[in-house]
Protein backbone atom coordinates (compact mmCIF):
# COMPACT_ATOMS: atom_id res chain seq x y z
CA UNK A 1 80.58 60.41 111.38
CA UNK A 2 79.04 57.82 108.97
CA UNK A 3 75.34 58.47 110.11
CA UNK A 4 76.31 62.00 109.40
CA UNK A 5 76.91 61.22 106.20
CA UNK A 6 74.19 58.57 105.49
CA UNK A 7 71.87 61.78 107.08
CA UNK A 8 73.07 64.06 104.01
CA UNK A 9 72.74 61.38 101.49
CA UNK A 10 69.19 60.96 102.52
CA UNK A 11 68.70 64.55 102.70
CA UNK A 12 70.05 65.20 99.22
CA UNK A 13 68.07 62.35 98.14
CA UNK A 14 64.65 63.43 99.64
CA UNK A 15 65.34 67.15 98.65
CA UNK A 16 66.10 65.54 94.36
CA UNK A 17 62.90 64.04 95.08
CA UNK A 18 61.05 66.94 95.91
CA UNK A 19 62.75 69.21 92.75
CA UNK A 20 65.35 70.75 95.24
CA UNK A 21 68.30 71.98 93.19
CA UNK A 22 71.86 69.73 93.91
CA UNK A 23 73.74 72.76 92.60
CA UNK A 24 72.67 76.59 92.44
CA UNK A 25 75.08 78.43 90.15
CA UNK A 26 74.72 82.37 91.43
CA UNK A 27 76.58 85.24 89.52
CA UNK A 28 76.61 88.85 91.45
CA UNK A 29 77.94 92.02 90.33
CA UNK A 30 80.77 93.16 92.30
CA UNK A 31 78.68 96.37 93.21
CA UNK A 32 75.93 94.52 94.87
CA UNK A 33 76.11 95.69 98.63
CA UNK A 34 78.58 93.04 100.09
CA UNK A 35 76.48 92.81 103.43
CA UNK A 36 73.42 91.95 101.85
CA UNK A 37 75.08 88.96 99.85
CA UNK A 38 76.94 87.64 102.85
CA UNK A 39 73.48 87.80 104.65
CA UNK A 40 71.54 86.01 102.18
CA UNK A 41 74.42 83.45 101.56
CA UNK A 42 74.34 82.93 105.87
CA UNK A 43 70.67 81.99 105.42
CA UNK A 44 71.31 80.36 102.38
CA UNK A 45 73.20 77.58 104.30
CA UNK A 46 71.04 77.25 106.98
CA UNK A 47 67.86 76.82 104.74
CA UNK A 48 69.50 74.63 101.91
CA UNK A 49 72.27 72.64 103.57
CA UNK A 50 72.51 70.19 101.12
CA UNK A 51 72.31 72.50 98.39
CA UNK A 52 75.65 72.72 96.83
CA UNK A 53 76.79 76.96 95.99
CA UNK A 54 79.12 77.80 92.61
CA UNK A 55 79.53 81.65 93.19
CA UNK A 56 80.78 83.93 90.74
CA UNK A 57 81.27 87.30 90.76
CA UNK A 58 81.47 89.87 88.03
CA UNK A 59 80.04 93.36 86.70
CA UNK A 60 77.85 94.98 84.68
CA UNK A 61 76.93 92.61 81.28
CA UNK A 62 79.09 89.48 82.65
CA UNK A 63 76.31 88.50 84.63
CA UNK A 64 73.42 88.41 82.02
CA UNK A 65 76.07 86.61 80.02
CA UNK A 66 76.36 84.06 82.34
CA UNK A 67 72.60 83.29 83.01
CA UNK A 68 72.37 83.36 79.00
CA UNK A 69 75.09 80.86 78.62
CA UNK A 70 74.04 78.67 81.18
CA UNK A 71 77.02 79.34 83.14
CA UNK A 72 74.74 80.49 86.01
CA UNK A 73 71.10 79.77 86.92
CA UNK A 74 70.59 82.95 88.37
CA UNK A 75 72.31 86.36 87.77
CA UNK A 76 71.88 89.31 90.48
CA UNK A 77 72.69 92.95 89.09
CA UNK A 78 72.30 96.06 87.29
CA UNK A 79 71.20 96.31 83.39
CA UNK A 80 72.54 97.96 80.64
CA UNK A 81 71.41 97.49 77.42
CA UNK A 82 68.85 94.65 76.20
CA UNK A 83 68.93 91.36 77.36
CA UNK A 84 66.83 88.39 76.46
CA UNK A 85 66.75 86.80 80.14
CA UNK A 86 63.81 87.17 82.58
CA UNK A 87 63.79 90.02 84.59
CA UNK A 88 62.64 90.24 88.59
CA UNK A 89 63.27 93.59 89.91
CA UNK A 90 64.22 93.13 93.44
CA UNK A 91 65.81 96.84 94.95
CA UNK A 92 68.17 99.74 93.54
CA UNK A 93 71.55 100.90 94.75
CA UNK A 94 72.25 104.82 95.03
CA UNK A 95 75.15 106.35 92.77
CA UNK A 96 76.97 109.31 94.14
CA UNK A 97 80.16 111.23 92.15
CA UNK A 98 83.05 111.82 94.50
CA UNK A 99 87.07 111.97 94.68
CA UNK A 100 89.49 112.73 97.05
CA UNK A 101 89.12 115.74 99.59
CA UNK A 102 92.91 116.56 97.31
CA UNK A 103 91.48 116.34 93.81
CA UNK A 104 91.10 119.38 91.95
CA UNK A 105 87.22 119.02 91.41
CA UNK A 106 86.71 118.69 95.10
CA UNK A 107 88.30 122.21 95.65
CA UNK A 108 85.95 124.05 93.29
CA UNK A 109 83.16 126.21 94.33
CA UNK A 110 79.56 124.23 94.26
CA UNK A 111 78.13 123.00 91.95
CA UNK A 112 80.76 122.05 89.77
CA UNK A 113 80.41 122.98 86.32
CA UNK A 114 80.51 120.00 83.92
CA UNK A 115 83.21 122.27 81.70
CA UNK A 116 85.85 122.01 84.65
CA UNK A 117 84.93 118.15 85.07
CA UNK A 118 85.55 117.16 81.46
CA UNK A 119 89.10 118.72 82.02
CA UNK A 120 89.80 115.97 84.73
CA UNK A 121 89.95 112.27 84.16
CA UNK A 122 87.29 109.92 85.20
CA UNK A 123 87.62 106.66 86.21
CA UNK A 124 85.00 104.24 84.74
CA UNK A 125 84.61 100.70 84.91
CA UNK A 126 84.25 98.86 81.51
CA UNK A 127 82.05 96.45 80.80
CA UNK A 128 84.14 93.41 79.62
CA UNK A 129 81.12 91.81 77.69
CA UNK A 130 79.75 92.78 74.10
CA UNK A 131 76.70 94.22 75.42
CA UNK A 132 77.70 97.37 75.60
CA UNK A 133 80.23 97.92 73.48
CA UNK A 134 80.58 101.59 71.85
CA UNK A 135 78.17 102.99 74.02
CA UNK A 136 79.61 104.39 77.76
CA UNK A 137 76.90 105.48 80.53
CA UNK A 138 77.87 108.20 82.91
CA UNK A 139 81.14 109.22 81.24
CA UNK A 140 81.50 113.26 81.18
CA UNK A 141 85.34 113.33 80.78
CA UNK A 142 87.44 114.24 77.66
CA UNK A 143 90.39 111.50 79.38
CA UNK A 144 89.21 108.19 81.25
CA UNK A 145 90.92 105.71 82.92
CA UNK A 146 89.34 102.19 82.11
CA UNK A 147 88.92 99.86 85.01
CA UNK A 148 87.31 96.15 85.01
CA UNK A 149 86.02 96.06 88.78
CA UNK A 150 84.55 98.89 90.93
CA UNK A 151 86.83 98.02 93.51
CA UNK A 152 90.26 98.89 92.01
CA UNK A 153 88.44 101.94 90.80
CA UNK A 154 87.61 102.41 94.91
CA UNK A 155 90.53 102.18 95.68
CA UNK A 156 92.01 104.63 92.90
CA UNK A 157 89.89 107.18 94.21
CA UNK A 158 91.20 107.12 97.56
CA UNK A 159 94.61 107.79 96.61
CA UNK A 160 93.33 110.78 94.52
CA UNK A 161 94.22 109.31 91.14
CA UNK A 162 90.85 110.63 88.96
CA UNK A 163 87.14 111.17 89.97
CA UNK A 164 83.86 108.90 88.84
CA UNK A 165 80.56 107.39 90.39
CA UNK A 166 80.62 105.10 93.17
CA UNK A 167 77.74 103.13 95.21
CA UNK A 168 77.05 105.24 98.00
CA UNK A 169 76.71 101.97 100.58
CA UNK A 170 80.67 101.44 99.14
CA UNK A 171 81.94 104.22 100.10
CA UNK A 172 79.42 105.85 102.99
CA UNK A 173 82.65 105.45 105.52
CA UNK A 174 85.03 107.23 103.39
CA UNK A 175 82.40 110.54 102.89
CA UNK A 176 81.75 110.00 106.57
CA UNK A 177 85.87 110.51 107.23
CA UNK A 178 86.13 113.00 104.94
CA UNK A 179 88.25 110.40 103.26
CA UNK A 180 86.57 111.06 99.95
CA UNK A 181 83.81 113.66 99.33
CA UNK A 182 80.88 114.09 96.55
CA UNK A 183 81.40 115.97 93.87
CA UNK A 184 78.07 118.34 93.30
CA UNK A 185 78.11 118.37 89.72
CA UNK A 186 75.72 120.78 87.83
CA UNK A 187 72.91 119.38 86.33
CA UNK A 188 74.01 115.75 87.83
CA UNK A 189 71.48 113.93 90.33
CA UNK A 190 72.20 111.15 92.48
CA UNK A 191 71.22 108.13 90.29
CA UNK A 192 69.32 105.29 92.25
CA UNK A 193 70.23 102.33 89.56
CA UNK A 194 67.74 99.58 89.61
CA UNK A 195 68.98 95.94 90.36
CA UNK A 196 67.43 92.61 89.03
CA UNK A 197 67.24 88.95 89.76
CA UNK A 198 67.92 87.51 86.14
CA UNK A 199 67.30 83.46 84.99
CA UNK A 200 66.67 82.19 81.23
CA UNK A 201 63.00 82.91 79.51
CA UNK A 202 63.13 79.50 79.26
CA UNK A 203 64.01 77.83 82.56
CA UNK A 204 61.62 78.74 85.61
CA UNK A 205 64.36 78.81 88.96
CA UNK A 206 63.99 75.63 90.97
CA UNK A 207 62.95 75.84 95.02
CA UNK A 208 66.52 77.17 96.14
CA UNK A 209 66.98 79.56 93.46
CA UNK A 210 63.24 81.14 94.09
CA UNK A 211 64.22 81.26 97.44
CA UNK A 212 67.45 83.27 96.62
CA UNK A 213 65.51 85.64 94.89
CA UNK A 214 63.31 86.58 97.31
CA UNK A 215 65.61 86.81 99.87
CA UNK A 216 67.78 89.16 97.88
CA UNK A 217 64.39 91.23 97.80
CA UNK A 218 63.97 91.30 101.31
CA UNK A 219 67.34 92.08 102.37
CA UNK A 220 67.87 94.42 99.66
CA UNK A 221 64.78 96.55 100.97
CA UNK A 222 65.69 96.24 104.50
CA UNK A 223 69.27 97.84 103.17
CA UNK A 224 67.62 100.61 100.89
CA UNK A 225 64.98 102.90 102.29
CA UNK A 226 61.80 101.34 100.78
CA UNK A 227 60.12 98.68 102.42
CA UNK A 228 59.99 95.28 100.63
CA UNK A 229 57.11 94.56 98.59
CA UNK A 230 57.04 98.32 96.78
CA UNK A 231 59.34 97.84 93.95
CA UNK A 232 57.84 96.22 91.16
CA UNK A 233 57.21 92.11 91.31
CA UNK A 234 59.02 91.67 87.73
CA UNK A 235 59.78 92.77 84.80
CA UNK A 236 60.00 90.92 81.64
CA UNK A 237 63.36 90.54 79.34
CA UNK A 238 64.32 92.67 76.49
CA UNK A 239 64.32 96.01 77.92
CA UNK A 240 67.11 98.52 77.92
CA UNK A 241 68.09 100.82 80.91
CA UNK A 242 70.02 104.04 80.21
């Protein structure tokens, strides 16, 4: 056991000599495909075993908040709204409208006309910083049900109780099973959302970190249906995403 841990120290103490990170703080959106992370996080550990993780996990303008603050050295998620953080764009995840086979809108003839949808309340998850406050994305209901994670708002769907927009890798079983089905809403496409590795303008990520972002960017295009390599290398800071 003790040349174990003599074999760590020396690791850790090779690996501070050679810039490796002690510490990588991470912060994920809840809505980032929860295979992908657990596969990056698997070789994660194997690659960096002396690399200490602090994971976090959050949505929508949490997670440039934390890389901002310093709370996190990297951030990996979706954008709305500016942010002054360095932007890598590493994959997208698909958004599909659906409810409950029970729900009213789910009974209409197709397409469903965004009249009858306003009538019916949406579910829609808020985003608990400042970055977006006043402004909503995606909201086409007259009554909404706020919700701080996507997967209470999962869940809430499944027992019928409102409609909204869901990542299809979320909730591919339930449309499989009939358990929930998409709502064809006129004039409504299927909206691939772009996601981003984030880290401050003015810290470049140390050896683990780099390697966490391209590994998101490799597992994220084995997941979605482009190959890795054709979305865009990166994309600086200060942009805004409708």
């Amino acid at each position: 056991r003790m040349i174990g841990v003599l074999q760590r120290i020396r690791s850790r103490v090779d690996g501070h000599h050679q810039g490796l990170e002690a510490e990588v703080a991470l912060s994920v959106d809840a809505a980032l495909p929860s295979p992908v992370l657990v596969r990056v996080l698997k070789a994660f550990e194997a690659q960096f075993p002396t690399v200490m993780l602090r994971l976090h996990i959050g949505t929508l303008g949490l997670i440039p908040d934390h890389v901002v603050s310093g709370q996190a050295d990297l951030g990996i998620g979706g954008l709305l709204g500016d942010v002054d953080v360095h932007l890598v764009r590493i994959g997208f995840m698909s958004i599909v409208l659906a409810a409950a086979p029970s729900h009213p809108l789910a009974l209409l003839p197709k397409p469903v006309a965004i009249e009858d949808a306003r009538e019916h309340t949406q579910l829609v998850v808020t985003d608990q910083s400042e970055r977006t406050k006043g402004r909503d994305f995606g909201v086409f209901a007259y009554r909404t049900w706020r919700l701080t994670d996507v997967r209470t708002k999962h869940m809430l769907m499944r027992e019928g109780l409102g409609w909204g927009g869901l990542p299809r890798w979320l909730i591919a079983d339930d449309l499989a099973s009939g358990r929930l089905v998409e709502i064809d809403l006129e004039s409504f496409r299927e909206v691939s959302s772009p996601l981003f590795a984030m880290h401050r303008n003015d810290r470049s990520p140390k050896p683990a970190a780099a390697w966490l972002i391209d590994q998101f960017k490799r597992q994220l295009g084995c997941f979605n249906e482009f190959e890795p390599g054709e979305v865009p290398e990166e994309e600086t800071g200060h942009r805004s995403v409708p």
